[in-house]
N, C-alpha and C. Protein backbone atom coordinates (compact mmCIF):
# COMPACT_ATOMS: atom_id res chain seq x y z
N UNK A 1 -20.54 -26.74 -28.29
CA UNK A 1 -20.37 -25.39 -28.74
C UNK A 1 -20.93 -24.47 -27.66
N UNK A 2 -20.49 -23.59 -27.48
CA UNK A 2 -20.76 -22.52 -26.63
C UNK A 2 -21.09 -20.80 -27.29
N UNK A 3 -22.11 -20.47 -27.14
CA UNK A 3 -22.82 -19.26 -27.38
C UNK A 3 -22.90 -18.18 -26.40
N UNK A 4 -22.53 -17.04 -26.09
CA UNK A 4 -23.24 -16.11 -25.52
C UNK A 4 -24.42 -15.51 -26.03
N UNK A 5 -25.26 -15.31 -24.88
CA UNK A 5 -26.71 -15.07 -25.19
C UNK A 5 -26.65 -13.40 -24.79
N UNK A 6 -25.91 -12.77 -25.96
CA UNK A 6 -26.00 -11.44 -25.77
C UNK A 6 -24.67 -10.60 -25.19
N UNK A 7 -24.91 -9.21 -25.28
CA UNK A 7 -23.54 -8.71 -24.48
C UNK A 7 -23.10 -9.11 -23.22
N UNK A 8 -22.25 -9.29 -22.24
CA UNK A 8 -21.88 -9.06 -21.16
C UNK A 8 -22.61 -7.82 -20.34
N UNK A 9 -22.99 -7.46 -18.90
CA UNK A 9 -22.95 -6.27 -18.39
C UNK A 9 -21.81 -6.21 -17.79
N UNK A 10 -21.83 -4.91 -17.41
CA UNK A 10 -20.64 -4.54 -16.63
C UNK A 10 -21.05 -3.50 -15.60
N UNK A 11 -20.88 -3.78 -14.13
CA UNK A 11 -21.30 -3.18 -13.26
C UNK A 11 -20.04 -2.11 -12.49
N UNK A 12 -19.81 -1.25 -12.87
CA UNK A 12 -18.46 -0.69 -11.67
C UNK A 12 -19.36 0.09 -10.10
N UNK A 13 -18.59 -0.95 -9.50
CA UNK A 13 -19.19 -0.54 -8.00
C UNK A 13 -18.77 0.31 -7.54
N UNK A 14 -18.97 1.16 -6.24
CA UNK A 14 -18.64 2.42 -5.94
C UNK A 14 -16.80 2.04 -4.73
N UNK A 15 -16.88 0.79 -4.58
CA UNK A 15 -15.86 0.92 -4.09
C UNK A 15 -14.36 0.24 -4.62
N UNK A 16 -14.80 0.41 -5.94
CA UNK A 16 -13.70 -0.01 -7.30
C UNK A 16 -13.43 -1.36 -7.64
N UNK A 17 -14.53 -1.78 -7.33
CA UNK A 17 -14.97 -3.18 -7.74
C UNK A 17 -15.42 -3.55 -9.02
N UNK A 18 -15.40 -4.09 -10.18
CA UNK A 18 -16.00 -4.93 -10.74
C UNK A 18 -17.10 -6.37 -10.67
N UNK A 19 -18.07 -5.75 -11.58
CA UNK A 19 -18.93 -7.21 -11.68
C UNK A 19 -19.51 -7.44 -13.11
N UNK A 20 -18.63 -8.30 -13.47
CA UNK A 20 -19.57 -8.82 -15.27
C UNK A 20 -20.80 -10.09 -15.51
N UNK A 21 -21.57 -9.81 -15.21
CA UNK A 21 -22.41 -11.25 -15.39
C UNK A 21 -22.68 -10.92 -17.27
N UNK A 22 -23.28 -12.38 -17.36
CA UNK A 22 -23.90 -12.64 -18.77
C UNK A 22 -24.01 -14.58 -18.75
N UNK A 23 -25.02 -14.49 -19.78
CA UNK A 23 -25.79 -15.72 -19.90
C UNK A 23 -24.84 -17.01 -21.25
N UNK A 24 -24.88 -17.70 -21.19
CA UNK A 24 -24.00 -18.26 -21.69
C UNK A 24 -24.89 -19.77 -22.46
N UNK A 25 -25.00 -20.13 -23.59
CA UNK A 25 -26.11 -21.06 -24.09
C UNK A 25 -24.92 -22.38 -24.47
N UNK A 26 -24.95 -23.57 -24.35
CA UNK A 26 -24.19 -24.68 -24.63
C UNK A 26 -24.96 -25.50 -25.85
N UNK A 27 -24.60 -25.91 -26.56
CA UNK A 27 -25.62 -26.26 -28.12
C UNK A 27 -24.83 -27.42 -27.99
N UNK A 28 -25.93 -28.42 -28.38
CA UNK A 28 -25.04 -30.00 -28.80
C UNK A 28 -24.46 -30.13 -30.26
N UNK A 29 -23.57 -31.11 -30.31
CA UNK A 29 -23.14 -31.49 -31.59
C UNK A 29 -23.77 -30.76 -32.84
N UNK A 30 -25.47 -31.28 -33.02
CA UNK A 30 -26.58 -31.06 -33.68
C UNK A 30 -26.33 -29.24 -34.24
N UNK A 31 -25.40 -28.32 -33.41
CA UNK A 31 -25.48 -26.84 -33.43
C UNK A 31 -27.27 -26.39 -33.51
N UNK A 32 -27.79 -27.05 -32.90
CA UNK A 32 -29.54 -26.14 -32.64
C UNK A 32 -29.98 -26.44 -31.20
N UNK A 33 -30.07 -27.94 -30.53
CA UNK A 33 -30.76 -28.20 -29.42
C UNK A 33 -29.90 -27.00 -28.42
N UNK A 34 -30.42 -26.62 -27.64
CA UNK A 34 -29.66 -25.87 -26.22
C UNK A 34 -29.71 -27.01 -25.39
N UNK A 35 -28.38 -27.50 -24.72
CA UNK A 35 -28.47 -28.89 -23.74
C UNK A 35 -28.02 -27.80 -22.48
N UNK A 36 -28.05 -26.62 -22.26
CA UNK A 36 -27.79 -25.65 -21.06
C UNK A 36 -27.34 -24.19 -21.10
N UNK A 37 -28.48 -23.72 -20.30
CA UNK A 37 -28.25 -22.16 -20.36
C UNK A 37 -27.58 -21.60 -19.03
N UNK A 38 -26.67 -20.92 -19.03
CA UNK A 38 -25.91 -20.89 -17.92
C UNK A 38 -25.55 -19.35 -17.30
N UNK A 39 -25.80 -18.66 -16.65
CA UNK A 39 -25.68 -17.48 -16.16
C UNK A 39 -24.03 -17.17 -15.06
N UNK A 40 -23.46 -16.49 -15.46
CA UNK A 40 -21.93 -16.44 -15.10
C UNK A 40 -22.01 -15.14 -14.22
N UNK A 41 -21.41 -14.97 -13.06
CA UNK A 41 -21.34 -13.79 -12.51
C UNK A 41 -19.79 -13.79 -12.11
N UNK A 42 -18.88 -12.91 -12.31
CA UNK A 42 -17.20 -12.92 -12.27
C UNK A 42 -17.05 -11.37 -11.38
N UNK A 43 -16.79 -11.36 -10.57
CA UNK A 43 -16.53 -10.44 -9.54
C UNK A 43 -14.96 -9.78 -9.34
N UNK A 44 -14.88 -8.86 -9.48
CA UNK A 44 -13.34 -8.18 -8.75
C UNK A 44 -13.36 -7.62 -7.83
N UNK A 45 -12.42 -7.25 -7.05
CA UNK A 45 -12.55 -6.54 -5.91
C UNK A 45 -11.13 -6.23 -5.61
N UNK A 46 -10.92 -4.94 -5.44
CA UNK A 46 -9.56 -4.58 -5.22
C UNK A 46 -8.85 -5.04 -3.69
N UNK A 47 -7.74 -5.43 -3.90
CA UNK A 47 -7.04 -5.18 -2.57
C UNK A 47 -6.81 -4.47 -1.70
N UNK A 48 -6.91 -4.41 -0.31
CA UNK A 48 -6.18 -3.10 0.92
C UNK A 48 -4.58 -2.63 0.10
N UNK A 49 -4.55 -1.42 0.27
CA UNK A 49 -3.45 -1.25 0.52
C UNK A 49 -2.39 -2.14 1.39
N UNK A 50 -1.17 -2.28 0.73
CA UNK A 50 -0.25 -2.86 1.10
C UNK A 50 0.76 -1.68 1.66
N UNK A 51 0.89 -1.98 3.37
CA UNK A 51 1.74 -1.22 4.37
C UNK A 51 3.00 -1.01 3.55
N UNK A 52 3.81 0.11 2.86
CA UNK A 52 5.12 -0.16 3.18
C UNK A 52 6.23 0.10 3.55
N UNK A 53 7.24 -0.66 3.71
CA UNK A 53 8.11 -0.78 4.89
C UNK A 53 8.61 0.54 5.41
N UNK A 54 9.12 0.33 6.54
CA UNK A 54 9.71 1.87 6.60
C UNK A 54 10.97 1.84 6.35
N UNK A 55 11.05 3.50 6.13
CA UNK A 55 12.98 3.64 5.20
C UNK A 55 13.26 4.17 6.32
N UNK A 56 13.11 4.15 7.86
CA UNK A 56 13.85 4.67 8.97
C UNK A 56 14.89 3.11 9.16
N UNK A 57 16.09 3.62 9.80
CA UNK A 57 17.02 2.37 10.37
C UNK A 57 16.82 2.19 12.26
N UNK A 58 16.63 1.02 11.96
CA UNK A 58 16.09 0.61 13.55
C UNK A 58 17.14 1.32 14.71
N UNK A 59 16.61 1.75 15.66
CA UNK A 59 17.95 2.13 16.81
C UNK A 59 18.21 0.76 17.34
């Protein structure tokens, strides 16, 4: 079984990036022992601009 240990954060970076970390608890069969606590960090990051083509016709 898998638990989150609380909300997610959510970081928006200044150059339009995303970052969500949060803690994540794994429980055995039993649903009480914690067999692992796990901290997740998931990152975005936007792409460059994509060049595009030109609408001139080649000479």
């Amino acid at each position: 079984m898998l638990r989150h240990d609380g909300p997610p954060e959510v970081d928006h970076q200044g150059d339009g990036g995303v970052r969500v970390q949060g803690r994540l608890r794994w429980i055995r069969p039993d649903r009480e022992t914690v067999a692992l606590t796990e901290r997740r960090v998931l990152t975005h990051r936007p792409s460059p601009p994509t060049p595009t083509p030109s609408t001139s016709t080649p000479r």
